[in-house]
C-alpha atoms as a PDB file:
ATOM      1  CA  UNK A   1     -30.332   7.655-104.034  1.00  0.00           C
ATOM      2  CA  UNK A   2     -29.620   5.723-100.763  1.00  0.00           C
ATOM      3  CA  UNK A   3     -31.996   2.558-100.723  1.00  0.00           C
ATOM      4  CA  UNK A   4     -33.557   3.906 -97.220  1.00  0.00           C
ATOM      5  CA  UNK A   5     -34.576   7.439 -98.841  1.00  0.00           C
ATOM      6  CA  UNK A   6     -35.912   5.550-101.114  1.00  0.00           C
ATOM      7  CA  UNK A   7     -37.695   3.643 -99.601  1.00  0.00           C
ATOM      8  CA  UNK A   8     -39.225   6.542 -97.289  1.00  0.00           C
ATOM      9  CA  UNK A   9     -40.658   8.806-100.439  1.00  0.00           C
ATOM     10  CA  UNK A  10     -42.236   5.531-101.748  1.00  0.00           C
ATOM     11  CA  UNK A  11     -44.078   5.021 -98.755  1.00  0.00           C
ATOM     12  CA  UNK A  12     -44.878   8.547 -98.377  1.00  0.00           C
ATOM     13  CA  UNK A  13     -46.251   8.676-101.745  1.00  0.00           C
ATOM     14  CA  UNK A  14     -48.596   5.555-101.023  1.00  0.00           C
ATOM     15  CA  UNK A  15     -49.467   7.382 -97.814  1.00  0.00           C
ATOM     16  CA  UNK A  16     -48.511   4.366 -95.951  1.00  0.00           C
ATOM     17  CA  UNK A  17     -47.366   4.749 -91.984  1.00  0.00           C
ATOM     18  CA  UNK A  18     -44.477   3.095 -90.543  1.00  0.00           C
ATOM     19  CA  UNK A  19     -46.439   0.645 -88.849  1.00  0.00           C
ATOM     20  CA  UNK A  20     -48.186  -0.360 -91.968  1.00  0.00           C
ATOM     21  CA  UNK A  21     -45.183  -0.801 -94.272  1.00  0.00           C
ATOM     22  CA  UNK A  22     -43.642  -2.366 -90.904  1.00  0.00           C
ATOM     23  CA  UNK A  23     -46.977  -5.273 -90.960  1.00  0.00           C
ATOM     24  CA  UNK A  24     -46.567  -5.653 -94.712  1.00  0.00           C
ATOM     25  CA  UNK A  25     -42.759  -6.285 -94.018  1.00  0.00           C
ATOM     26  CA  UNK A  26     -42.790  -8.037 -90.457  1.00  0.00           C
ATOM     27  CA  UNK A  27     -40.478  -5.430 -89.044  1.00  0.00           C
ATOM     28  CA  UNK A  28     -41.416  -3.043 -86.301  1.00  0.00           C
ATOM     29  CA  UNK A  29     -42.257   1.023 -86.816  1.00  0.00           C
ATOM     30  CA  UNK A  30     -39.324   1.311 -85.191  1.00  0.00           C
ATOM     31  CA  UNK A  31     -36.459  -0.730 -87.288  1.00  0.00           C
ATOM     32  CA  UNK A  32     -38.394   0.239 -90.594  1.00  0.00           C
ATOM     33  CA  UNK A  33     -37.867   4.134 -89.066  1.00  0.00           C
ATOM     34  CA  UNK A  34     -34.184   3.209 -88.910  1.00  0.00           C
ATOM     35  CA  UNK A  35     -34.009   1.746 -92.360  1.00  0.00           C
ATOM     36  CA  UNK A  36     -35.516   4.630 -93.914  1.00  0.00           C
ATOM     37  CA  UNK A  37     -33.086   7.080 -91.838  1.00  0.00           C
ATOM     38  CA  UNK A  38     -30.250   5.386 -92.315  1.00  0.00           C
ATOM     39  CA  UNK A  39     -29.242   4.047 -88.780  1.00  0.00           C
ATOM     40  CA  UNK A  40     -29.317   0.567 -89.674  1.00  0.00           C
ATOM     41  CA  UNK A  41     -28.095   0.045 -93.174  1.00  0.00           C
ATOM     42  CA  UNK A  42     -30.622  -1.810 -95.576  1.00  0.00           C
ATOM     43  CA  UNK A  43     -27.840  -4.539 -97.497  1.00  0.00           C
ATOM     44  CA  UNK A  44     -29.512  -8.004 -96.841  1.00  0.00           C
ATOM     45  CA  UNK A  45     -30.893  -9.097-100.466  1.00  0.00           C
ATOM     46  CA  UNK A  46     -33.532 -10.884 -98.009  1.00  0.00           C
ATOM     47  CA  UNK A  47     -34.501  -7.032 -96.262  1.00  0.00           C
ATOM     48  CA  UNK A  48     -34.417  -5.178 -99.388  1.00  0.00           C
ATOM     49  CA  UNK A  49     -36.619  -7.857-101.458  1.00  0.00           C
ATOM     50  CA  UNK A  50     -39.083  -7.462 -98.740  1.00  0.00           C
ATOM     51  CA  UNK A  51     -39.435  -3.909 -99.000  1.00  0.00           C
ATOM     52  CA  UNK A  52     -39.291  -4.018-103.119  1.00  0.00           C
ATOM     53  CA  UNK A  53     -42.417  -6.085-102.851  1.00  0.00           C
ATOM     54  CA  UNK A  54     -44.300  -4.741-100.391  1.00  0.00           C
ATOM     55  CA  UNK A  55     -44.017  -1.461-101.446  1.00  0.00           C
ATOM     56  CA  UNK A  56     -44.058  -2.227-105.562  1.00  0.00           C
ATOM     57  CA  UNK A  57     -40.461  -1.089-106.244  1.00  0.00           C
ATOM     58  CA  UNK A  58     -38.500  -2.786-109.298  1.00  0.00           C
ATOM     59  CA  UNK A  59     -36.335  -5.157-107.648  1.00  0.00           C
ATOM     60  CA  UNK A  60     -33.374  -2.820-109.771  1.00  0.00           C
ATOM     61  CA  UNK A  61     -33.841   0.211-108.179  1.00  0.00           C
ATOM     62  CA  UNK A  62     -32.416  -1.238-105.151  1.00  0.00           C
ATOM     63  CA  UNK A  63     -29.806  -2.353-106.754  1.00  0.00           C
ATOM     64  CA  UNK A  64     -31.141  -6.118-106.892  1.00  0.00           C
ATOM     65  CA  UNK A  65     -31.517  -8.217-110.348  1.00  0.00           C
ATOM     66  CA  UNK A  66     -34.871  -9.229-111.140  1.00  0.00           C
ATOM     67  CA  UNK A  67     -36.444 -12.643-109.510  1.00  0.00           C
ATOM     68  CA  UNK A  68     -37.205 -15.377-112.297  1.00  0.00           C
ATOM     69  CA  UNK A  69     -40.704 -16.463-113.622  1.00  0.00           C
ATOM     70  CA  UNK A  70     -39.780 -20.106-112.848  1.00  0.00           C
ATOM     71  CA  UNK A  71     -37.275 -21.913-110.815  1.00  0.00           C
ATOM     72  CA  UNK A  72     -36.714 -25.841-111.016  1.00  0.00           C
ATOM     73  CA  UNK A  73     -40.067 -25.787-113.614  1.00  0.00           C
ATOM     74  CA  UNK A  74     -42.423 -23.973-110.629  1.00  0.00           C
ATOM     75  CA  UNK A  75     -43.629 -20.042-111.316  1.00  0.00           C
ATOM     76  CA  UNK A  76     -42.916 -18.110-108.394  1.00  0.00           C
ATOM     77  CA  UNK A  77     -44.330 -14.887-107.279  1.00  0.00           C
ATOM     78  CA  UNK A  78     -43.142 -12.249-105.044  1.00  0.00           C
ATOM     79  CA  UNK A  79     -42.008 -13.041-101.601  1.00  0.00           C
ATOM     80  CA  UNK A  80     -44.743 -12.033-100.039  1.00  0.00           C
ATOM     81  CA  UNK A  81     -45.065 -15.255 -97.393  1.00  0.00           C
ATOM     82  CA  UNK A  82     -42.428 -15.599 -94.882  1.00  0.00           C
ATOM     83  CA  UNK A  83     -42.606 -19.241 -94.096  1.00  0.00           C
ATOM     84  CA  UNK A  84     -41.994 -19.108 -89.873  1.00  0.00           C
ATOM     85  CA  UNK A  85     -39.149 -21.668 -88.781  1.00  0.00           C
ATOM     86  CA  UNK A  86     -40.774 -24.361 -86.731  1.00  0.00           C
ATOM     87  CA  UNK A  87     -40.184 -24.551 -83.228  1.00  0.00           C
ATOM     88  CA  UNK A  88     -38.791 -27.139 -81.522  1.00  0.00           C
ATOM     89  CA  UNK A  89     -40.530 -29.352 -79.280  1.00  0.00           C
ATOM     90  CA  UNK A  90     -38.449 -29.442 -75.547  1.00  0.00           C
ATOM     91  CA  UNK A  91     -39.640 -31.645 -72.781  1.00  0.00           C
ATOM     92  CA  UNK A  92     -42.238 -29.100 -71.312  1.00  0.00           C
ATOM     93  CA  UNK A  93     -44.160 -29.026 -74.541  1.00  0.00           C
ATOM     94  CA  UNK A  94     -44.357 -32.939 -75.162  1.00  0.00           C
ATOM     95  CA  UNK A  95     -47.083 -33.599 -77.608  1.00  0.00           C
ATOM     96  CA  UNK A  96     -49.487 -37.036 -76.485  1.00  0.00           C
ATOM     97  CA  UNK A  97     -48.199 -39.983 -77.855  1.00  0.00           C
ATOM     98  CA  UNK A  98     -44.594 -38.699 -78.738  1.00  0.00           C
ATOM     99  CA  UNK A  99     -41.735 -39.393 -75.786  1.00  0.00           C
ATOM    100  CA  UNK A 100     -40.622 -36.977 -73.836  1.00  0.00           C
ATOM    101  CA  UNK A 101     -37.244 -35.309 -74.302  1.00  0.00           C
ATOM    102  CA  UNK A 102     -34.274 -36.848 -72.319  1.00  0.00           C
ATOM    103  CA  UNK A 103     -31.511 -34.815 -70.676  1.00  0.00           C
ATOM    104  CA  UNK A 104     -28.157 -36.003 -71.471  1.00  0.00           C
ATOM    105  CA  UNK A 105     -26.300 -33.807 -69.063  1.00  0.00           C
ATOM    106  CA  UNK A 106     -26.315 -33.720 -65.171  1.00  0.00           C
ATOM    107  CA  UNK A 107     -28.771 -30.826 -64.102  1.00  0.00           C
ATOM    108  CA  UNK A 108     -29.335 -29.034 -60.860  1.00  0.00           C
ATOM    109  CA  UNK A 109     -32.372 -30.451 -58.858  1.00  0.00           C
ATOM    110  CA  UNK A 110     -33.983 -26.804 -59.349  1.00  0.00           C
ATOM    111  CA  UNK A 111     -33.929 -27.703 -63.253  1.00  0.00           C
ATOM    112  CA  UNK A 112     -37.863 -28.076 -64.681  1.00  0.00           C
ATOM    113  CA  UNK A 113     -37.508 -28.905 -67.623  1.00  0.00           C
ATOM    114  CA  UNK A 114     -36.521 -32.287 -67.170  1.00  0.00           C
ATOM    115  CA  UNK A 115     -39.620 -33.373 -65.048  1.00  0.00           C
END
């Protein structure tokens, strides 16, 4: 079974709407419509983990191996938080007491980020 179809009955079966299994998965209705149909192909271990554990599917039936109980002597759990990547700080969003970015290359006198 392709891992989109499956995907699709499992969500059907928890009565679960695109939207939610999109939340619990941080992907739009949309993309997760396309995953399940087959437009955009579900291959990334990172995508298909997601889905296994938001949606309670062994990790094998997609075709993954299982995750270990511990890694470098910590237990981990499912992958259920997406740490966010932290943004970087550019000139216009200075924070008090930290100096302001410079601009190492010539810029136009309409540039604002430099002021």
């Amino acid at each position: 079974m392709d891992p989109g179809e499956l995907v699709r009955r499992t969500r059907e079966e928890q009565r679960l709407t695109l939207a939610q299994l999109g939340k619990l998965t941080g992907y739009s209705a949309a993309q997760v419509s396309r995953y399940e149909r087959g437009v955009c192909p579900l291959t990334d271990v990172t995508m298909l983990r997601r889905f296994a554990d938001a949606l309670g599917i062994p990790p094998q039936a997609l075709g993954l191996a299982p995750l270990p109980d511990v890694r470098h002597g910590h237990v981990i759990g499912p992958t259920t938080g997406y740490p966010r990547l932290r943004i970087r700080r550019g000139a216009a969003q200075a924070v008090a007491g930290e100096p302001r970015a410079v601009c190492r290359r010539p810029r136009p006198p309409e540039c604002r980020s430099c002021r």
